[in-house]
Structure formats: structure tokens, C-alpha cells
Protein backbone atom coordinates (compact mmCIF):
# COMPACT_ATOMS: atom_id res chain seq x y z
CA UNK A 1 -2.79 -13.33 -34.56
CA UNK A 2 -5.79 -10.82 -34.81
CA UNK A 3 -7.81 -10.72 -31.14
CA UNK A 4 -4.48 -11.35 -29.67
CA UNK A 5 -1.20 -9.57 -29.27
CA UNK A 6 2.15 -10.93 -28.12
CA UNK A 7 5.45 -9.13 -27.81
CA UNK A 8 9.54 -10.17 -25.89
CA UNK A 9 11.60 -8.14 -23.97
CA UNK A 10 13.71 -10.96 -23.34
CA UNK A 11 12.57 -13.37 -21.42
CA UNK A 12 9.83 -11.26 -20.64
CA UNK A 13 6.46 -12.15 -22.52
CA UNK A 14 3.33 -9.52 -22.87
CA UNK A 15 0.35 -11.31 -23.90
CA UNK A 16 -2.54 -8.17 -24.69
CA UNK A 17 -6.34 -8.88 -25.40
CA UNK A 18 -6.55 -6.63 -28.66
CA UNK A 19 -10.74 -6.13 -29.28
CA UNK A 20 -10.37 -2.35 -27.71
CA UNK A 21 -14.22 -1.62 -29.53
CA UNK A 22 -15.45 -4.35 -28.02
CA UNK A 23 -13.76 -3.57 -24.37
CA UNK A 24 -12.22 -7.36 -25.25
CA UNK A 25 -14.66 -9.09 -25.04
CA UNK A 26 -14.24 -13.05 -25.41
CA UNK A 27 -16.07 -14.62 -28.06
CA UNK A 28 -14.50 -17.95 -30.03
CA UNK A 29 -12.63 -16.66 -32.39
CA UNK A 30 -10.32 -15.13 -29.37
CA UNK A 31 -10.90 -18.12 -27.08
CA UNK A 32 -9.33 -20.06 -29.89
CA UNK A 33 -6.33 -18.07 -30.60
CA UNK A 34 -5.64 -18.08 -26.95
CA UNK A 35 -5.77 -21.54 -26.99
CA UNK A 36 -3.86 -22.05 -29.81
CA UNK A 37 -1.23 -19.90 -28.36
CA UNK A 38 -1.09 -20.93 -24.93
CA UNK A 39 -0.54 -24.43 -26.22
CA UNK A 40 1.96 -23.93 -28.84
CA UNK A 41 3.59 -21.00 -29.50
CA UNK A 42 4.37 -19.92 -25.78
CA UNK A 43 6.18 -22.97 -25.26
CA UNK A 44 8.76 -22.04 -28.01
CA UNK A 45 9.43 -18.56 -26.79
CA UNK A 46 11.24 -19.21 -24.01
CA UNK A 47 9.33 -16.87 -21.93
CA UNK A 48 10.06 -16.98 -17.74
CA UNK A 49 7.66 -14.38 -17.10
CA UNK A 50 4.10 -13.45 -18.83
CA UNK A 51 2.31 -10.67 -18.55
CA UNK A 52 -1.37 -10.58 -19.57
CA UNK A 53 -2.86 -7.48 -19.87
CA UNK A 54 -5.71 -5.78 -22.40
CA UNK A 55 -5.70 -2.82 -25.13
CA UNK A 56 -7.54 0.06 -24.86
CA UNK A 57 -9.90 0.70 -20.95
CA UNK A 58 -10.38 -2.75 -20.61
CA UNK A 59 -8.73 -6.27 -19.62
CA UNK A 60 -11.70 -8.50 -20.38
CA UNK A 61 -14.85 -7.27 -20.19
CA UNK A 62 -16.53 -10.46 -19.71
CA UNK A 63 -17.91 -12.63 -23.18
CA UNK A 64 -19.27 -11.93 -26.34
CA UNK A 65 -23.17 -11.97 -24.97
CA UNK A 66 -24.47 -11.65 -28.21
CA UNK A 67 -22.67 -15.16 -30.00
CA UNK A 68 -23.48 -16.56 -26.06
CA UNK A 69 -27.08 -15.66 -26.54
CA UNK A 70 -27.64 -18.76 -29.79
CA UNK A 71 -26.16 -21.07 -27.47
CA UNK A 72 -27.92 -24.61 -26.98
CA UNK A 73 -26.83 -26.88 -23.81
CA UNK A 74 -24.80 -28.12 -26.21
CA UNK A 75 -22.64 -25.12 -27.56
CA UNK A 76 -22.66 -24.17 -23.60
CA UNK A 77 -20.86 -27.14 -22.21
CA UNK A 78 -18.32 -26.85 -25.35
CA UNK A 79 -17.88 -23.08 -24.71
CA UNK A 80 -17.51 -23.88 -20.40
CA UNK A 81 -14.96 -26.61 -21.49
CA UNK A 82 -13.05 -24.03 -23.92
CA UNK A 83 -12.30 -21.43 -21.36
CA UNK A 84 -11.68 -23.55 -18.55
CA UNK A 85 -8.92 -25.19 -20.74
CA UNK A 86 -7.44 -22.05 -21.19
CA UNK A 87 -7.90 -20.66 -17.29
CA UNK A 88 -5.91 -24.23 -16.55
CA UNK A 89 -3.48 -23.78 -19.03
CA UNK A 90 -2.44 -20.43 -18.05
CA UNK A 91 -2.26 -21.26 -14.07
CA UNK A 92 -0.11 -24.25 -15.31
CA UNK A 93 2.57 -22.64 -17.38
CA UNK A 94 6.07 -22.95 -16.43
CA UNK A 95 6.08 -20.13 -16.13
CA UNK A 96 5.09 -17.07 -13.56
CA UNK A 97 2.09 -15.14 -15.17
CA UNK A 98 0.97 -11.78 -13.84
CA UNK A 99 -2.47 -10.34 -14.60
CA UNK A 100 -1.93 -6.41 -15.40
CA UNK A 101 -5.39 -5.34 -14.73
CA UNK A 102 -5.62 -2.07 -17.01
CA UNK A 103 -9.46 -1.48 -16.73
CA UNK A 104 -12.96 -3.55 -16.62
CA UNK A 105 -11.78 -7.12 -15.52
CA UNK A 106 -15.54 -8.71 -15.56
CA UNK A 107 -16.88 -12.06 -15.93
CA UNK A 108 -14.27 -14.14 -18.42
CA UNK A 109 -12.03 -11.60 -18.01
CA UNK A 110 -11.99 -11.59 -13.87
CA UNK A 111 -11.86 -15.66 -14.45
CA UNK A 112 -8.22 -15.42 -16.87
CA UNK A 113 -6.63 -12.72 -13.80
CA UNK A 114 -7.51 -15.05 -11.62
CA UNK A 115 -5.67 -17.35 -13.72
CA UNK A 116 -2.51 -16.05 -13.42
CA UNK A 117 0.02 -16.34 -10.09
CA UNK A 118 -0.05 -11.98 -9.51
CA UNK A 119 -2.84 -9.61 -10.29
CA UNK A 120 -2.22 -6.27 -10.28
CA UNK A 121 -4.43 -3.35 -11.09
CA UNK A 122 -4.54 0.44 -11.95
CA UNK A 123 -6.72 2.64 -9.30
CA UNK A 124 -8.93 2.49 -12.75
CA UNK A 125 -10.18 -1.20 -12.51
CA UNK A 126 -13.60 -2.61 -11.56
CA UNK A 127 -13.79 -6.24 -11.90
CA UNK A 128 -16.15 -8.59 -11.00
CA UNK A 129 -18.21 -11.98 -11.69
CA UNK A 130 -21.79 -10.69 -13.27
CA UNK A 131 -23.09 -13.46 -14.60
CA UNK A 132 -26.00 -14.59 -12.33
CA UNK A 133 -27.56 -10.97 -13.89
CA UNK A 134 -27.65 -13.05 -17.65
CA UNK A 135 -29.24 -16.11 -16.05
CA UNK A 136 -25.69 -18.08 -15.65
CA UNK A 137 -22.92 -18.33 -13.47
CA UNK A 138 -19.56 -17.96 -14.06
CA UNK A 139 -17.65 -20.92 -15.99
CA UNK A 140 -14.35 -20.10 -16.71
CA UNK A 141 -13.28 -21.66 -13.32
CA UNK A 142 -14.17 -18.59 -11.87
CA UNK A 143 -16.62 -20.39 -8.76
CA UNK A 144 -14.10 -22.26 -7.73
CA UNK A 145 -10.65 -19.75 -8.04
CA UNK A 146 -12.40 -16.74 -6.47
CA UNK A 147 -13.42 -18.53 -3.13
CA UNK A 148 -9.80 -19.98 -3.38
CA UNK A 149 -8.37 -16.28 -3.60
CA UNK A 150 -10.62 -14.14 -1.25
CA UNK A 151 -12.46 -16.56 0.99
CA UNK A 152 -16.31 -18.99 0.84
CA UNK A 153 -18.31 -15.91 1.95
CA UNK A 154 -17.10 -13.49 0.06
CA UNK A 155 -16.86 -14.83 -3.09
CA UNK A 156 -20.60 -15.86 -2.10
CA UNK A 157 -21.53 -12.47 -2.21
CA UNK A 158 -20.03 -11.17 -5.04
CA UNK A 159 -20.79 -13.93 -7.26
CA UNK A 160 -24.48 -13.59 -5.90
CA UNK A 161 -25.07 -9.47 -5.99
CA UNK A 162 -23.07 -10.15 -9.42
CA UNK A 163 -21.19 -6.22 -8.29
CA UNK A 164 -18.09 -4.89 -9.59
CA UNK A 165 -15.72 -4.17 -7.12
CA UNK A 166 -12.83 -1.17 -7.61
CA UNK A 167 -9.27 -1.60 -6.76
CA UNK A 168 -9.34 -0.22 -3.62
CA UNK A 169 -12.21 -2.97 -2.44
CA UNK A 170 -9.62 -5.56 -4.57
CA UNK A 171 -6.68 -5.27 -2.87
CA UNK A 172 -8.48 -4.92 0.85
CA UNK A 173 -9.75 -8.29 0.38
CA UNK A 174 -6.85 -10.20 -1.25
CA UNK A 175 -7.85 -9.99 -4.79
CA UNK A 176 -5.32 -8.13 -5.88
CA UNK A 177 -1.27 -7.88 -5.08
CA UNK A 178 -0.80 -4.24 -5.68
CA UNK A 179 -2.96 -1.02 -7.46
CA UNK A 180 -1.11 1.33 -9.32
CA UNK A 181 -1.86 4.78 -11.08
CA UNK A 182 -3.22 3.66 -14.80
CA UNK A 183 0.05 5.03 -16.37
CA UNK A 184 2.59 2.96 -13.55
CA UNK A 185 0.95 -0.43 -14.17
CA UNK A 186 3.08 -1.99 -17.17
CA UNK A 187 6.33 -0.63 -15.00
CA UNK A 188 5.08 -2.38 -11.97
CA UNK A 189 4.62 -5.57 -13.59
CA UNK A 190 8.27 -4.94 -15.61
CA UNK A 191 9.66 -4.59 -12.45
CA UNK A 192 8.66 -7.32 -10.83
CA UNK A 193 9.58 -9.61 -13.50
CA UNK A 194 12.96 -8.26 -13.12
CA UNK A 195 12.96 -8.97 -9.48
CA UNK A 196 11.95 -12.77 -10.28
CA UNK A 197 14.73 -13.10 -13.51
CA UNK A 198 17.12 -12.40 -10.75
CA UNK A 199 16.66 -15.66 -9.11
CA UNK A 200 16.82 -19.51 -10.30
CA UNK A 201 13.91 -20.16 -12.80
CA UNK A 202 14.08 -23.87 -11.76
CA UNK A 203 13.09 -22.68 -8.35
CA UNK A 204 10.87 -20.51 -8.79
CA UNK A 205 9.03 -22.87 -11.13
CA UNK A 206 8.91 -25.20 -8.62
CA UNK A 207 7.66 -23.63 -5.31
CA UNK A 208 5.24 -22.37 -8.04
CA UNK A 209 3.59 -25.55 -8.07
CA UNK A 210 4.00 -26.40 -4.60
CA UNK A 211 1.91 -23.56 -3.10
CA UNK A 212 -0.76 -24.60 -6.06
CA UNK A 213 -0.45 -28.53 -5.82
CA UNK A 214 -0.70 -27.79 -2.06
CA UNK A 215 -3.06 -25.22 -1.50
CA UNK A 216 -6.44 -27.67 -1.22
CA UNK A 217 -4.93 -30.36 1.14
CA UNK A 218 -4.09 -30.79 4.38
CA UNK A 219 -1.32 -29.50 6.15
CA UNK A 220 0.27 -33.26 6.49
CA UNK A 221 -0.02 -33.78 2.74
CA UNK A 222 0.63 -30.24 1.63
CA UNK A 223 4.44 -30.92 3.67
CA UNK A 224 5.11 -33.59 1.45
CA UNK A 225 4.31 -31.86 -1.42
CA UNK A 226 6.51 -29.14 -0.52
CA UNK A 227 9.26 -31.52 1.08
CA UNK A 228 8.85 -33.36 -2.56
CA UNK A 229 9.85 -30.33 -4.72
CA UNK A 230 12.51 -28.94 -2.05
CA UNK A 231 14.53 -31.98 -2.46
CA UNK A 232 13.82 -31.88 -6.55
CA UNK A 233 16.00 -28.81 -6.55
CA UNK A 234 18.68 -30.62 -5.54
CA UNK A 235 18.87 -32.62 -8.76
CA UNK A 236 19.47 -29.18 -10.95
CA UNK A 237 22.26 -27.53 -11.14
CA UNK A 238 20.78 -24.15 -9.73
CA UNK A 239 21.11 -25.34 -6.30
CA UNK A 240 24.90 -25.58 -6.33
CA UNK A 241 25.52 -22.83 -8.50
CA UNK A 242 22.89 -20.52 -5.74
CA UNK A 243 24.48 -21.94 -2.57
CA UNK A 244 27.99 -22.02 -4.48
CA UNK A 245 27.87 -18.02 -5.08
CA UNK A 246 26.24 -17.52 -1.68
CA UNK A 247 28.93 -18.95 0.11
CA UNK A 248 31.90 -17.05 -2.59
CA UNK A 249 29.78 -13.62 -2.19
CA UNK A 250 29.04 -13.46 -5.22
CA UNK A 251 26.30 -12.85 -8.09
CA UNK A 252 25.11 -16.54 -8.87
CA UNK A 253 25.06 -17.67 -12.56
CA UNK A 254 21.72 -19.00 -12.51
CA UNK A 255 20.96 -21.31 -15.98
């Protein structure tokens, strides 16, 4: 891989945007090699946790403008489907994915944090969804996840003044989990990966997709979604082995 970067540290999986002279910027050479890997290879790594983060002062700083700039209605539609493929592939893994937001998070890039199930950010980051300023709107998903993370009317706004927001503003409003000093940010999101190895990956994995199969219906429906996976976990072997050690005080020997 070229544009991209991937690295273990066990079950620990750190994804990095690598196009530091181009502040990352997504054009469709990357967009396919994030495909390609978020379809393939990350399924053989036996990766629990992912963490996506970018080289250099930037996450994402949006997409290549200048290839964008040729584009037809045609190429547009193809290019809309491409990264909205890959923004629903990565907040489907089985896995949990956590957004370390190292610098500029803007257009495409803002769209892949908000992508992933944590987004954290150094005191450094300004991220936003410019795109109405090029004559577009955002199409990575990132009209419909935004309002979804921080609310109709603000997402409104932001999307309509097309600002960048710092991480301060972030975090106040629910767009991000945490801020960190620049240099703290790859140990915050280490740590917390920790913190979610040391419980049962089966369960984890599945309240995962209850709070996101739930979060857009009503409360009636979104029980039975959440009564549907709660009694799933009794089918793997986690749940007697976690109740089992509970009881024993003891570690549990999660699978």
C-alpha cells in the first residue's frame, strides 16, 4: 500500500492516511486502497480495535479538488458512491474503530471520523464540512452522520457557513469524545483500546450494533433491537465464562 499505512500491536490495528504533502487529501487512487483494504485485508488481521488516524498535520483534509474539478455527473455519482461505501464499511466493521483526529479533519476527512464509533482529537484540530464553498455538499455520508452526532440545527449551520470548528467547539457540542495535547493523542486512543480488550469482544461487538441499528427508531422498536442482541449473547460462550468469573472473583478468560 502507498496512500495508506497499516500497522498491529496485537489486536490493535492503526490504519494512517499517508499523503503528508498533500495534508491527505482523498483522491481515487487512496479511495481505492481504502476500499480494497477495508474489504479484504482487515478482515484477515484479526484486528478488535482500529485506529484511524493521518501522517504528518493532517487527518483528511477534505478531497483531491483538482481530479474533483474534471468531474461529469457521471464521475460524481461514481465518486459519491465510492466514499460512501467506504464511510459504511468502516461504521460496520466488527470491530470498534476510533478516529484519532491529529490535525485538519475537513470535508472527506470529517465524513471517515465520523465514520468511526470514537473521535478523538488533539487541542490542534479544526474540522469541518466546507463543501457548499466549492459549489457541492458533502457526500461521503457526511449530511446525514453529522446531524446524527451533534443535532438538525447545528449540523445546519455548519454545513451551511461551511466553518471549521476547533476542538474545544468539537467536544462542547458532542463531536468529539475527548481532546488531547497533539503529542498524548495516539496514547489516548492506545489506552482506550486496552480498556475495551479487557472485556468480551462478542459483547462489545454486539451492543455495537445495537446502539447503531437502534439509534433512528423508536423507542418501542429500538427495545427489541436491544432485547434481540442481549439474549444473542447468551448463545456464546463469553456470557458464561463473564458471569462464571464474576461470581468465582476472578479475571474472566474472555475468547
Amino acid at each position: 500500500m502507498e496512500m495508506i499505512s497499516f500497522e498491529k500491536q496485537g489486536p490493535v490495528g492503526i490504519l494512517k492516511f499517508n499523503r503528508p504533502k498533500v495534508l491527505n487529501a482523498l483522491n481515487r487512487e487512496l479511495l481505492n486502497e481504502l476500499e480494497d483494504f477495508l474489504t479484504a485485508q482487515i478482515k484477515s488481521e484479526l484486528v478488535r480495535v482500529l485506529i484511524v488516524t493521518g501522517q504528518g498535520k493532517a487527518f483528511v483534509a477534505g478531497a483531491d479538488i483538482k481530479e474533483m474539478q474534471a468531474y461529469d455527473t457521471a464521475a460524481a455519482r461514481e465518486f459519491c458512491q465510492l466514499g460512501q461505501r467506504i464511510t459504511t464499511l468502516l461504521e460496520t466493521l466488527e470491530m470498534i474503530t476510533i478516529a484519532a483526529v491529529n490535525g485538519f479533519a475537513l470535508g472527506g476527512g470529517l465524513e471517515i471520523a465520523l465514520s468511526c464509533d470514537f473521535i478523538y482529537v488533539s487541542n490542534q484540530a479544526k474540522m469541518g464540512l466546507p463543501e457548499v464553498s466549492l459549489g457541492v455538499i458533502p457526500g461521503f455520508g457526511g449530511t446525514q452522520r453529522l446531524s446524527r452526532a451533534v443535532g438538525t440545527r447545528m449540523a445546519q449551520e455548519l454545513i451551511a457557513t461551511g466553518r471549521a470548528i476547533d476542538a474545544a467547539e468539537a467536544l462542547r457540542i458532542g463531536l468529539a469524545n475527548a481532546v488531547t495535547e497533539p503529542e498524548e493523542l495516539m496514547n489516548k486512543a492506545l489506552k482506550t483500546a486496552q480498556s475495551i480488550l479487557k472485556n468480551s469482544f462478542a459483547a462489545v461487538c454486539r451492543a455495537k450494533h445495537a446502539v447503531n441499528d437502534g439509534a433512528e427508531l423508536v423507542i418501542t422498536e429500538a427495545l427489541q433491537v436491544e432485547q434481540n442482541y442481549f439474549v444473542d449473547c447468551f448463545t456464546h460462550k463469553d456470557q458464561a465464562e463473564g458471569m462464571a468469573a464474576f461470581v468465582e472473583k476472578r479475571k474472566p478468560d474472555f475468547e
